[in-house]
C-alpha atoms as a PDB file:
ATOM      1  CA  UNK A   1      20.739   0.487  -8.601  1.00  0.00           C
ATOM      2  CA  UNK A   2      23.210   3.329  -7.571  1.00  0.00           C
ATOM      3  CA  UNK A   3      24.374   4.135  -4.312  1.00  0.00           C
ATOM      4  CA  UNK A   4      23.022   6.847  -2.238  1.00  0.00           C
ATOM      5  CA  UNK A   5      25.248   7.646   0.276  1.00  0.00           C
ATOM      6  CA  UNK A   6      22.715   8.753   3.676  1.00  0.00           C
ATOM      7  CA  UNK A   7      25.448  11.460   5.169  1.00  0.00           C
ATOM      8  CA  UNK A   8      25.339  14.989   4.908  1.00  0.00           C
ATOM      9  CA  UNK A   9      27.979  16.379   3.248  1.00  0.00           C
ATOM     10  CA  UNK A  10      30.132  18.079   5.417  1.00  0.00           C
ATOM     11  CA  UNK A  11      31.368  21.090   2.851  1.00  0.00           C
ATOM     12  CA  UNK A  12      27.311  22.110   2.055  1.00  0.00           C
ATOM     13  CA  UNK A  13      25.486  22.042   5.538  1.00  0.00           C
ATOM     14  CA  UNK A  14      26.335  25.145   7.998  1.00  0.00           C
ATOM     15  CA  UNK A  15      26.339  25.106  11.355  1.00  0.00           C
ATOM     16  CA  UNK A  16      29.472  22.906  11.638  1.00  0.00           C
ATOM     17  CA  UNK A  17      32.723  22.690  12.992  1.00  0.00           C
ATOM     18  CA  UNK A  18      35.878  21.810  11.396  1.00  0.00           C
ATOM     19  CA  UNK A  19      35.750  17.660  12.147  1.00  0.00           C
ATOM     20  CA  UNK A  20      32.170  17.716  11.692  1.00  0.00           C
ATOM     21  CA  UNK A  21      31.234  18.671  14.705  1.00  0.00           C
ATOM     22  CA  UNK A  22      28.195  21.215  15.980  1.00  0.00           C
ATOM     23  CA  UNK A  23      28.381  24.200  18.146  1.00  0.00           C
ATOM     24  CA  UNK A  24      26.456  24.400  21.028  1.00  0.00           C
ATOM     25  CA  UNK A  25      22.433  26.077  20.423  1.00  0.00           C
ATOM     26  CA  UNK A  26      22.353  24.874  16.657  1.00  0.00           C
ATOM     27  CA  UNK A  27      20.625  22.483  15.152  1.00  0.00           C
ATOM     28  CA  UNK A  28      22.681  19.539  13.626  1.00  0.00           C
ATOM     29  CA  UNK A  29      21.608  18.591   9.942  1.00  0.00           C
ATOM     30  CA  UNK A  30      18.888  16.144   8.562  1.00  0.00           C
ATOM     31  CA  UNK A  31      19.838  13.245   6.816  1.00  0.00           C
ATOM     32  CA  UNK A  32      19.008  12.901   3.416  1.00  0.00           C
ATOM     33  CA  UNK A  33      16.808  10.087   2.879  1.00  0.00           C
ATOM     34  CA  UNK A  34      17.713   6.868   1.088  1.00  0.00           C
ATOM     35  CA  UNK A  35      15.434   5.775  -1.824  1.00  0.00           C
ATOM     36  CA  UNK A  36      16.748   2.256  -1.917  1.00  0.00           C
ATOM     37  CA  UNK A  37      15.527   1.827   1.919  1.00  0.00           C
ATOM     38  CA  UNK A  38      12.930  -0.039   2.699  1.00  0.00           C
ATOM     39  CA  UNK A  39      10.869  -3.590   1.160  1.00  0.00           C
ATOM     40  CA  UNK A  40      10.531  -3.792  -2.766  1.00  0.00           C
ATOM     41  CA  UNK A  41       7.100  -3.833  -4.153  1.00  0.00           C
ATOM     42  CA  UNK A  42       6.299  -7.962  -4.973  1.00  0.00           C
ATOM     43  CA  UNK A  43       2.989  -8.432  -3.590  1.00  0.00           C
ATOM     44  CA  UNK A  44       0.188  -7.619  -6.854  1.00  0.00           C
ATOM     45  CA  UNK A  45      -3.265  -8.879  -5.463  1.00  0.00           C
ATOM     46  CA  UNK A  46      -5.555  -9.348  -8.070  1.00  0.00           C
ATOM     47  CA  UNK A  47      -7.959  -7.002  -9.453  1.00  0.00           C
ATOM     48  CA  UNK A  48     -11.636  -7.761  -9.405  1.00  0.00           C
ATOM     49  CA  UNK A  49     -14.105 -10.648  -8.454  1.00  0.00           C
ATOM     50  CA  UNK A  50     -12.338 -14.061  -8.238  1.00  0.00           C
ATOM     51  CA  UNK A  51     -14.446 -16.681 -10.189  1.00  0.00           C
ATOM     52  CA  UNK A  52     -15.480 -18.833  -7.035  1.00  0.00           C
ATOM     53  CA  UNK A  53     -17.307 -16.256  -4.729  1.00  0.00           C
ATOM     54  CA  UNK A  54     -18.632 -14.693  -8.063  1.00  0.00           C
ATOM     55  CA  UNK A  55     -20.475 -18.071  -8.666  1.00  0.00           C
ATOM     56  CA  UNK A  56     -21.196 -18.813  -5.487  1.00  0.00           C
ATOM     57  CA  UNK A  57     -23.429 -15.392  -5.066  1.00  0.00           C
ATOM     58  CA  UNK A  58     -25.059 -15.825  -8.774  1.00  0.00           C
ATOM     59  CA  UNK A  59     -26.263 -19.344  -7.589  1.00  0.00           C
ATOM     60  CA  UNK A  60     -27.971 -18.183  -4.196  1.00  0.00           C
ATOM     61  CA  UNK A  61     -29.333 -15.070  -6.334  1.00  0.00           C
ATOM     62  CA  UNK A  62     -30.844 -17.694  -8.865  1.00  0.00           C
ATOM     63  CA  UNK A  63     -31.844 -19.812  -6.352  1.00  0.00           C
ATOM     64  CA  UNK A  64     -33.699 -17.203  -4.516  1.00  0.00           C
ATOM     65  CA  UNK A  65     -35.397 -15.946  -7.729  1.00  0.00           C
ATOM     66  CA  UNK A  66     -36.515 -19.198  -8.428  1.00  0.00           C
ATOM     67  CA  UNK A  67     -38.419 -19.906  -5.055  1.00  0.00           C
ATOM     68  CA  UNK A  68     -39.884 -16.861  -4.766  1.00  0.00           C
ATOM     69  CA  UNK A  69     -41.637 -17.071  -8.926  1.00  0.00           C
ATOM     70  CA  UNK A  70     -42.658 -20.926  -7.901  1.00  0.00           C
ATOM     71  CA  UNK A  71     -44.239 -19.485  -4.699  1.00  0.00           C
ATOM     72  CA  UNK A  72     -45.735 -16.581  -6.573  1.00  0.00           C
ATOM     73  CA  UNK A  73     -46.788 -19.227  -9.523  1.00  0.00           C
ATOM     74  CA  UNK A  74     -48.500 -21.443  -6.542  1.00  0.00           C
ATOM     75  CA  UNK A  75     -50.161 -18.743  -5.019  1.00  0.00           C
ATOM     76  CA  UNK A  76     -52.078 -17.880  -8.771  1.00  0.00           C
ATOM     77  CA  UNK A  77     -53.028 -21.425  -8.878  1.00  0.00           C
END
């Protein structure tokens, strides 16, 4: 990682003074942002269906299936 340094620099922004300062009725300069700011990137969630809730919903669809063609397969009888 290299080092960014935030400041202006004094020799490219107009609009100053000699020290640095700025006259009166102009607008001082933006700083230049810092691409090392802020929290690094660790947290990967996972992509997809996780296996539990996946088999917990195929069991309630099977189970529902199934009383429904025992109901239909009592009601022929």
């Amino acid at each position: 990682m290299t080092y960014v340094n935030p400041d202006p620099e004094p020799e490219r922004s107009t609009g100053l003074e000699p020290g640095g300062g700025v006259p009166p009725g102009e607008t001082p300069p933006a700083e230049s942002s810092m691409p090392e700011a802020g929290p690094r990137e660790t947290h990967n969630p996972a992509k997809g269906w996780a296996k539990g809730p996946l088999a917990a919903i195929l069991l309630v669809v099977v189970l529902v299936a199934a009383f429904f063609l025992v109901y239909a397969i009592i009601l022929i009888l």
